[in-house]
N, C-alpha and C. Protein backbone atom coordinates (compact mmCIF):
# COMPACT_ATOMS: atom_id res chain seq x y z
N UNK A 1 7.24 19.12 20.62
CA UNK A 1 7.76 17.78 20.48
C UNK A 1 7.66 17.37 19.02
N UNK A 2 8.61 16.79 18.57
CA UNK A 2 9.11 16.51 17.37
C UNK A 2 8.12 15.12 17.02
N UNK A 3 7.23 15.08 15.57
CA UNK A 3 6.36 13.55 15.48
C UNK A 3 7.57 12.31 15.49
N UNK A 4 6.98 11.27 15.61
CA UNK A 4 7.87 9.94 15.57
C UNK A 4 7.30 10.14 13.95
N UNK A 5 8.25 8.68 13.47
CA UNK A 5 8.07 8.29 11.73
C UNK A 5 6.64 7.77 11.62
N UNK A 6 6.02 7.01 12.64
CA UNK A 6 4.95 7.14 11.78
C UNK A 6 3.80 7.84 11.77
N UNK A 7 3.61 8.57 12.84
CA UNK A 7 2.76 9.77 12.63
C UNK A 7 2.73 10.46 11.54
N UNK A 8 4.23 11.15 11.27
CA UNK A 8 4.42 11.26 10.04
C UNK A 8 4.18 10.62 8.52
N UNK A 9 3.56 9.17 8.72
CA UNK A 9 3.36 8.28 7.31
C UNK A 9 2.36 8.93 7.72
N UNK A 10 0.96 8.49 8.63
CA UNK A 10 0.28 9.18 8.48
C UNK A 10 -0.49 10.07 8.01
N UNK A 11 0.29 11.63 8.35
CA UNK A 11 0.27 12.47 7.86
C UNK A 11 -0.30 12.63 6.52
N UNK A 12 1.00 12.48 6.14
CA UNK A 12 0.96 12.31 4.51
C UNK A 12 -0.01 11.10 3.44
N UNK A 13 -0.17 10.05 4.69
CA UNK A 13 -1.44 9.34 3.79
C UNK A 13 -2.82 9.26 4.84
N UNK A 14 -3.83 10.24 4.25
CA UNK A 14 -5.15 10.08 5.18
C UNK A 14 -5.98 8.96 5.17
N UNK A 15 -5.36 8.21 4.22
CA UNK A 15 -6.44 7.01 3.55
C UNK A 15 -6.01 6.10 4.72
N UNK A 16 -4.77 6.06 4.31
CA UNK A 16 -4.09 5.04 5.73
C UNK A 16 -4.36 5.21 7.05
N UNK A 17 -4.45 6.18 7.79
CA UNK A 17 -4.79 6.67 8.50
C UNK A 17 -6.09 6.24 9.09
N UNK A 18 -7.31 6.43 7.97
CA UNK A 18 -8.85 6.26 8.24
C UNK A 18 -8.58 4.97 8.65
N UNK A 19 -8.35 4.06 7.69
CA UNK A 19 -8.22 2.54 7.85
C UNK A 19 -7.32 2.33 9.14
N UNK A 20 -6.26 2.70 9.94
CA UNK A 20 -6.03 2.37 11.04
C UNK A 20 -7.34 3.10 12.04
N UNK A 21 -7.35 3.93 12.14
CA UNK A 21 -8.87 4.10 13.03
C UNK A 21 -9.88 3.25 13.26
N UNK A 22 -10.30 2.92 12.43
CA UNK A 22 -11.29 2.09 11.90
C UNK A 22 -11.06 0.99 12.25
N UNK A 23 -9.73 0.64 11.99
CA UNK A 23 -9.50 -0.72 12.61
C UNK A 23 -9.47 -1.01 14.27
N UNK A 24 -8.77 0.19 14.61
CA UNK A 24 -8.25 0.22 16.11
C UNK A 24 -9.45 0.44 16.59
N UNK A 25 -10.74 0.93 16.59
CA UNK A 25 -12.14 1.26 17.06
C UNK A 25 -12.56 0.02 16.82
N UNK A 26 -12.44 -0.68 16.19
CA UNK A 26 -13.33 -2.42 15.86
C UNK A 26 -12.95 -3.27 17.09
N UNK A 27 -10.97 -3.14 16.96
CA UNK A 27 -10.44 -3.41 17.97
C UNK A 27 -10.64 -3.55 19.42
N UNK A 28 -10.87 -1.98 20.03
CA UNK A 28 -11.05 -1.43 21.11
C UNK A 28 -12.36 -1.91 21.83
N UNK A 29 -13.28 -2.16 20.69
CA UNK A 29 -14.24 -2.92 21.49
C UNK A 29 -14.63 -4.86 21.28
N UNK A 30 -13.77 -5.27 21.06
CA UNK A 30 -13.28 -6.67 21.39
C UNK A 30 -13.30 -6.98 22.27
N UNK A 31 -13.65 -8.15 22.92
CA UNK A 31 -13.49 -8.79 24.46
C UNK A 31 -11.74 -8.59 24.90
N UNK A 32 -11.07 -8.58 24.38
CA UNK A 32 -9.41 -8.26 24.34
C UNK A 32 -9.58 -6.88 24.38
N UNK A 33 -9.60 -5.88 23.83
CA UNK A 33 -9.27 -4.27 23.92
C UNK A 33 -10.17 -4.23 25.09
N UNK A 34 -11.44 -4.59 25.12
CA UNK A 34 -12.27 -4.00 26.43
C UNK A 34 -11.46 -4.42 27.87
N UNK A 35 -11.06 -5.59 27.35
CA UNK A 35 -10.28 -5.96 28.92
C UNK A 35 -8.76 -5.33 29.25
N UNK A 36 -8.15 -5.01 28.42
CA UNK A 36 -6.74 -4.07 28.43
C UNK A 36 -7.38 -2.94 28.88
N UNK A 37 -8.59 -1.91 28.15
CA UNK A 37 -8.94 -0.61 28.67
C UNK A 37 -9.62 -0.65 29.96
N UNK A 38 -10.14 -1.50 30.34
CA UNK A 38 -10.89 -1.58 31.37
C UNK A 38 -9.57 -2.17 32.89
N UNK A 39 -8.55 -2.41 32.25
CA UNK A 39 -7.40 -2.52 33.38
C UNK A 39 -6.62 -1.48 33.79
N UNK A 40 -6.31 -0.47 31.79
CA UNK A 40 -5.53 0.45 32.09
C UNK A 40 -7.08 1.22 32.89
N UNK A 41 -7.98 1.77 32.94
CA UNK A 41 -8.38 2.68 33.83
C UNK A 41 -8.44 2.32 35.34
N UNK A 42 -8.68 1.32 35.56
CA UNK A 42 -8.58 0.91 36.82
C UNK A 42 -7.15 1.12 37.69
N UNK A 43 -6.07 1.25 36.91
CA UNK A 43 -4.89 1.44 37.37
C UNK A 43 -4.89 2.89 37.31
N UNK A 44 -5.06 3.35 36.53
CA UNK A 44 -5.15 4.99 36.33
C UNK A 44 -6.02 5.64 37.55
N UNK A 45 -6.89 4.98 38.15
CA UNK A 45 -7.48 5.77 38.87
C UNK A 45 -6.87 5.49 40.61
N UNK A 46 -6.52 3.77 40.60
CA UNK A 46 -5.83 4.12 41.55
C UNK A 46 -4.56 4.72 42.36
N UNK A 47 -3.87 4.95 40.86
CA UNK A 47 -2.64 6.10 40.79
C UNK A 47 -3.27 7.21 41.11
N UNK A 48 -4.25 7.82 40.78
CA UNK A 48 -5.06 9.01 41.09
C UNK A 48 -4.70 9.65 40.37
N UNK A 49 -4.70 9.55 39.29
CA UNK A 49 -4.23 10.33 37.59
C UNK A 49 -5.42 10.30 36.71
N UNK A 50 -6.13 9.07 37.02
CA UNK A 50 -7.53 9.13 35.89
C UNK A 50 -8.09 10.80 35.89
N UNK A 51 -8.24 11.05 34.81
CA UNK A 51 -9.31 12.57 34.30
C UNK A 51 -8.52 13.67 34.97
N UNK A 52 -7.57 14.10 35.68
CA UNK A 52 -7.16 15.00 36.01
C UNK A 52 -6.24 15.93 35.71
N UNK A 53 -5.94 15.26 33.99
CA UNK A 53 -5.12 16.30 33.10
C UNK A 53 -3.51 16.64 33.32
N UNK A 54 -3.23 15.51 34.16
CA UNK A 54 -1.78 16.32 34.95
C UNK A 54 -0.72 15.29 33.76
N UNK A 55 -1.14 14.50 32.61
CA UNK A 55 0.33 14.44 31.71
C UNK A 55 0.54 13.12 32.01
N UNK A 56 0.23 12.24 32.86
CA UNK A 56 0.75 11.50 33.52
C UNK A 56 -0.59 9.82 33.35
N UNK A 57 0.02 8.89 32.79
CA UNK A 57 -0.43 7.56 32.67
C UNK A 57 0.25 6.57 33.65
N UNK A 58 -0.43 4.98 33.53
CA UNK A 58 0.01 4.51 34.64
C UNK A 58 0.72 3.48 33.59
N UNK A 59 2.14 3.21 34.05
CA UNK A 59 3.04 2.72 33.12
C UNK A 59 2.89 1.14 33.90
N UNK A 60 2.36 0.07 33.09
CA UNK A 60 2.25 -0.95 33.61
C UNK A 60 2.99 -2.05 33.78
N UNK A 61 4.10 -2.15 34.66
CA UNK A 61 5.03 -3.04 34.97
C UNK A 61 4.31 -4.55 35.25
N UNK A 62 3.09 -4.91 35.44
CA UNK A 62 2.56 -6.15 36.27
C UNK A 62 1.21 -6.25 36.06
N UNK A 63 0.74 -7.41 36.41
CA UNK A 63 -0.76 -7.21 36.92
C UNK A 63 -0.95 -7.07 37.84
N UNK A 64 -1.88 -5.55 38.04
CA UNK A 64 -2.25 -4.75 38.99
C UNK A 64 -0.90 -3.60 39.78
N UNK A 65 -0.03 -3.71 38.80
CA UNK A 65 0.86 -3.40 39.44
C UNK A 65 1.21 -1.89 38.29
N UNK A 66 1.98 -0.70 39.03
CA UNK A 66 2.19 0.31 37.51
C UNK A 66 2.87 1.50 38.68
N UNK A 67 3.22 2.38 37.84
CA UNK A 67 3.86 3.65 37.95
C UNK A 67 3.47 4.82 37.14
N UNK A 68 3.42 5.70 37.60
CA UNK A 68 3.33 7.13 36.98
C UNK A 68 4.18 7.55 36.13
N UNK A 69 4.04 7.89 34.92
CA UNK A 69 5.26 8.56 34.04
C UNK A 69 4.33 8.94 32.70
N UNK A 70 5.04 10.07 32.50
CA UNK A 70 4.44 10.81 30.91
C UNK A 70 3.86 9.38 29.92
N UNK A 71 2.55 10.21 29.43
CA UNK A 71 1.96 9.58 28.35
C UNK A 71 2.84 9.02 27.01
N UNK A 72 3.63 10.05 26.78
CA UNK A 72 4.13 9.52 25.29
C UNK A 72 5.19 8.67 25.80
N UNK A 73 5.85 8.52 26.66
CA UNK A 73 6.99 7.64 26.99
C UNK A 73 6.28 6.80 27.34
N UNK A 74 5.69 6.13 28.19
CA UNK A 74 5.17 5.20 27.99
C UNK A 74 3.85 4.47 26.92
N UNK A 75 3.48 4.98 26.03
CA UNK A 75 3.18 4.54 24.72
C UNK A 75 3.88 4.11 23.92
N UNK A 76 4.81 4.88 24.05
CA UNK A 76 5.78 4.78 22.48
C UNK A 76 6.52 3.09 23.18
N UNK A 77 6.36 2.48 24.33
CA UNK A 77 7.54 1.43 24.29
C UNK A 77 6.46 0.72 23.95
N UNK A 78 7.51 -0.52 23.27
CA UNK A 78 6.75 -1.64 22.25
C UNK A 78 6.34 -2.74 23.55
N UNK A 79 5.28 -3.28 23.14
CA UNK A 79 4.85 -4.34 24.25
C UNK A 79 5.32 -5.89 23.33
N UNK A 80 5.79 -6.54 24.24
CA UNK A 80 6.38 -7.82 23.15
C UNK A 80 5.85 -9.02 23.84
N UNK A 81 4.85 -9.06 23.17
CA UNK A 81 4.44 -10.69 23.15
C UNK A 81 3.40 -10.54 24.44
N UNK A 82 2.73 -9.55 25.28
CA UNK A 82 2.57 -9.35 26.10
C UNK A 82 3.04 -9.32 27.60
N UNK A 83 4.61 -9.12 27.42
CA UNK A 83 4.84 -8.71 28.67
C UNK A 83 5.35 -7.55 28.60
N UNK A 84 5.91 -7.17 29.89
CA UNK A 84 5.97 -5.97 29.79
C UNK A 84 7.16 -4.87 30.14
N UNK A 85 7.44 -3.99 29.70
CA UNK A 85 9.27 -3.55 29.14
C UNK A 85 9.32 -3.11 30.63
């Protein structure tokens, strides 16, 4: 699979890179990131996809509500404003 563009900035700048990490880890444990991760697993497991390696995330149409479909397709769509594509 071919990178998107900004993986590719990335790439080429590690500095940038560190500093998004860094940021997104500060992030992730926020009362906001903890409560998004702590929803996406809960959906993930009742899809029965949590930990089992099969490719497959829970694409979240709703609250409490989602579908099965490949990881990078559903990452890559933009979330706007918090709802959801």
């Amino acid at each position: 699979m071919e990178k998107g563009k900004t993986q590719r900035y990335y790439d080429k700048n590690p500095a940038a890179n560190r500093r998004r990490l860094k940021q997104q880890a500060k992030y992730n444990k926020s009362r906001e990131g903890l409560k998004i991760r702590v929803a996406a697993n809960k959906l993930n497991e009742k899809l029965g996809t949590y930990g089992n390696g099969d490719g497959k995330d829970a694409s979240h149409t709703g609250t409490n509500k989602g579908k099965l479909e490949s990881k990078s397709k559903n990452r890559r769509r933009p979330r706007m404003g918090g709802k959801y594509a």
